[in-house]
C-alpha atoms as a PDB file:
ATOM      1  CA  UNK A   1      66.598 179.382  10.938  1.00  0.00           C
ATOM      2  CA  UNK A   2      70.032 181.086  11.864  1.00  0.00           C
ATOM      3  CA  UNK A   3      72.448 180.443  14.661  1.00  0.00           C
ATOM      4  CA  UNK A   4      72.761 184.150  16.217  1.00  0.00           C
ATOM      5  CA  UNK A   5      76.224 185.815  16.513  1.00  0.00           C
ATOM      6  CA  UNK A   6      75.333 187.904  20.000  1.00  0.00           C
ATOM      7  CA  UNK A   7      73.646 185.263  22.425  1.00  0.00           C
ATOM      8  CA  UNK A   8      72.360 186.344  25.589  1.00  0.00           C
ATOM      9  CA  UNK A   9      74.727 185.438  28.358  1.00  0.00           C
ATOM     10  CA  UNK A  10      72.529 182.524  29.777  1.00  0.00           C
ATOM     11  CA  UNK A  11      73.346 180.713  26.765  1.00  0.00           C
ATOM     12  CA  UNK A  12      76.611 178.862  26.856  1.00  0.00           C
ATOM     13  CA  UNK A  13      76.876 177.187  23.645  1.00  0.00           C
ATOM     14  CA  UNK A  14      74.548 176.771  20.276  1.00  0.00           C
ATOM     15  CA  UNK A  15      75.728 173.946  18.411  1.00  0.00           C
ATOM     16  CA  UNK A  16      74.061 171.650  15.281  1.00  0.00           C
ATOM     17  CA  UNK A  17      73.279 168.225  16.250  1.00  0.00           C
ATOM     18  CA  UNK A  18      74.899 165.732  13.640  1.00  0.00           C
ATOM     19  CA  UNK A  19      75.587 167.778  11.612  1.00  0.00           C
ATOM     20  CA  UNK A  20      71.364 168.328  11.096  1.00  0.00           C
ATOM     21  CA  UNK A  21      70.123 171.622  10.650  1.00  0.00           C
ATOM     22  CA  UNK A  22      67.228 171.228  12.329  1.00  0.00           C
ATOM     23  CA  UNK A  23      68.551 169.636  15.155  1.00  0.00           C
ATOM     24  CA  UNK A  24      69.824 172.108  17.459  1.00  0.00           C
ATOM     25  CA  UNK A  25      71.670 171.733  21.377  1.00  0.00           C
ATOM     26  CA  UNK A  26      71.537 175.116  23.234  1.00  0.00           C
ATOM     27  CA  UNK A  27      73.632 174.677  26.433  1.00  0.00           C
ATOM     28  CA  UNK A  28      71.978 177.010  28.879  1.00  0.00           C
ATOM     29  CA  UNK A  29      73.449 178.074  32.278  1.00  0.00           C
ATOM     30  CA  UNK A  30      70.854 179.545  34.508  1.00  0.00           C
ATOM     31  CA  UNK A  31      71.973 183.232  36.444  1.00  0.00           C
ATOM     32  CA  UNK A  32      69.363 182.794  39.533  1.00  0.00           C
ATOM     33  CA  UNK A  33      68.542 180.117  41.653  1.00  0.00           C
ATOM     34  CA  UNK A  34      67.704 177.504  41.607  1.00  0.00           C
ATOM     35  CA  UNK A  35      69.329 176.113  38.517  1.00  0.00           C
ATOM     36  CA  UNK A  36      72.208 178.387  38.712  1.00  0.00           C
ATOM     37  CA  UNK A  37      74.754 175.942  39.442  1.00  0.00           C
ATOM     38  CA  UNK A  38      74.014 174.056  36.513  1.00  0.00           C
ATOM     39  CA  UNK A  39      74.329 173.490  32.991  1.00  0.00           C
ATOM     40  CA  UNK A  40      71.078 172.508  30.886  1.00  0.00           C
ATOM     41  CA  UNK A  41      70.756 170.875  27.392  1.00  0.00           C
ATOM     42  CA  UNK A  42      67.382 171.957  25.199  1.00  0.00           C
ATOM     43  CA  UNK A  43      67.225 170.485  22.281  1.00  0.00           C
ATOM     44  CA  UNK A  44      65.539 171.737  19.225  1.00  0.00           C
ATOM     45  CA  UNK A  45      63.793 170.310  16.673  1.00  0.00           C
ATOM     46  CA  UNK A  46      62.478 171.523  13.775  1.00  0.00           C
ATOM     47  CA  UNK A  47      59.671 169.980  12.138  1.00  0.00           C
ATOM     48  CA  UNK A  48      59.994 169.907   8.305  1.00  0.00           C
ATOM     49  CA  UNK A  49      56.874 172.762   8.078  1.00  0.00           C
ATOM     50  CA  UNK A  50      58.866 174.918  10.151  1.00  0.00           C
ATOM     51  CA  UNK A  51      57.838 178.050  10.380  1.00  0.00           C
ATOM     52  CA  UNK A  52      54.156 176.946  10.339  1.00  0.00           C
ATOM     53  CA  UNK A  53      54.934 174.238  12.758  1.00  0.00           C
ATOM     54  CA  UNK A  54      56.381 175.464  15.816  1.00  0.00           C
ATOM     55  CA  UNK A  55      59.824 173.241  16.995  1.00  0.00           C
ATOM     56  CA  UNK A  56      59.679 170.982  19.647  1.00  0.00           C
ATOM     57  CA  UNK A  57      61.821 171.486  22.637  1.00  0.00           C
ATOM     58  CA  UNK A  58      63.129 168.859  24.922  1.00  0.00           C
ATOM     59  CA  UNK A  59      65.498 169.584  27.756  1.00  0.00           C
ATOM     60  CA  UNK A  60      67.430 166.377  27.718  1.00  0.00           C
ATOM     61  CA  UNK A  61      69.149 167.502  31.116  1.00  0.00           C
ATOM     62  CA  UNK A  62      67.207 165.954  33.780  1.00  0.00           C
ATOM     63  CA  UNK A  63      65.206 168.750  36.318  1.00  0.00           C
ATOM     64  CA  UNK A  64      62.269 169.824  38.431  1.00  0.00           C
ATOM     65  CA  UNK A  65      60.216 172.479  37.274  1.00  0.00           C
ATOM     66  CA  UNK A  66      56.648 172.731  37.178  1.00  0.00           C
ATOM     67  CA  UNK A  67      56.101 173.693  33.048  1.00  0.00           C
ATOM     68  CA  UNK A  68      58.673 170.617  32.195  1.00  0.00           C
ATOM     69  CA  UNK A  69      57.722 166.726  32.366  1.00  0.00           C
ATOM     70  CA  UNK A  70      59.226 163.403  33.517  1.00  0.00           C
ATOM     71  CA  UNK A  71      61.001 163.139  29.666  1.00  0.00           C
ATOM     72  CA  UNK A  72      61.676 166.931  29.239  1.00  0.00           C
ATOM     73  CA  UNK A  73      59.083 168.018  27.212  1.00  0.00           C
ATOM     74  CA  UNK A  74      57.845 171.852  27.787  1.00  0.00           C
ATOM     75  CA  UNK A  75      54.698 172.769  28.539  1.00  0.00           C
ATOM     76  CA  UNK A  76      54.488 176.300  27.280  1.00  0.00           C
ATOM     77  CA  UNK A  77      51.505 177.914  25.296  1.00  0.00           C
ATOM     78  CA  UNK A  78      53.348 179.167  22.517  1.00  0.00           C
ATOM     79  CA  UNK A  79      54.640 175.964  21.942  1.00  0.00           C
ATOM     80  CA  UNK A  80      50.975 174.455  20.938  1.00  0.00           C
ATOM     81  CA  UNK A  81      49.985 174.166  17.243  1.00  0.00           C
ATOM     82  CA  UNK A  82      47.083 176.330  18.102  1.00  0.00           C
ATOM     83  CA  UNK A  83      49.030 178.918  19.217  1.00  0.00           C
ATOM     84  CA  UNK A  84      52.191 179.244  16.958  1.00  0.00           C
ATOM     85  CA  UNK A  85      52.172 181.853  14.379  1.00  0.00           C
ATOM     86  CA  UNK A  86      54.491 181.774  11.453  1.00  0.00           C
ATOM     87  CA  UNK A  87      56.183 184.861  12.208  1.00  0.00           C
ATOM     88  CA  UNK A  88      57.323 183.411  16.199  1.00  0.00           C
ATOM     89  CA  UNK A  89      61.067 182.775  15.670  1.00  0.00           C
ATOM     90  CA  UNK A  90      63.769 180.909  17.801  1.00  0.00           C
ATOM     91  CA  UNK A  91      64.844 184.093  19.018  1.00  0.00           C
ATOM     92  CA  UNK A  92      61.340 185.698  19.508  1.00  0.00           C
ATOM     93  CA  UNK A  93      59.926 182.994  21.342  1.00  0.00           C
END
């Protein structure tokens, strides 16, 4: 696991939670509609068998959108135990 030195320009701010290093707060701001006039917090989490366990993401800023639930858990496929692979980074993913 690495913070990056070039971020894409979406991302705001990457920042260790608690000093934890696998607890990470990436501060996202959105370019298009319609979550461009905000700022989102995703945490990170990184389960101790990281890489063979694949993080867990939470947005902990509250928001509509049909792959996130009611507590801000994502529902993406590559996010599954099933379908992780050892070689998916942070960055990759």
């Amino acid at each position: 696991m690495r913070l990056t030195r070039s971020k894409p320009s979406y991302i705001h701010e990457v920042r260790v939670e608690n000093g934890n290093q696998k607890e990470w707060v990436v501060s996202l701001l959105p370019p298009r509609p319609p979550y461009n006039d905000g700022m989102f917090d995703l945490r990170i989490t990184f389960p101790a068998e990281y890489p063979f366990k694949p993080p867990i993401l939470r947005l902990a800023t509250p928001i509509y959108h049909p792959n996130i639930d009611e507590k801000g858990q994502m529902c993406l496929a590559i996010l599954q135990y099933d379908n992780w692979k050892p070689g998916t980074n942070v960055e990759s993913s």
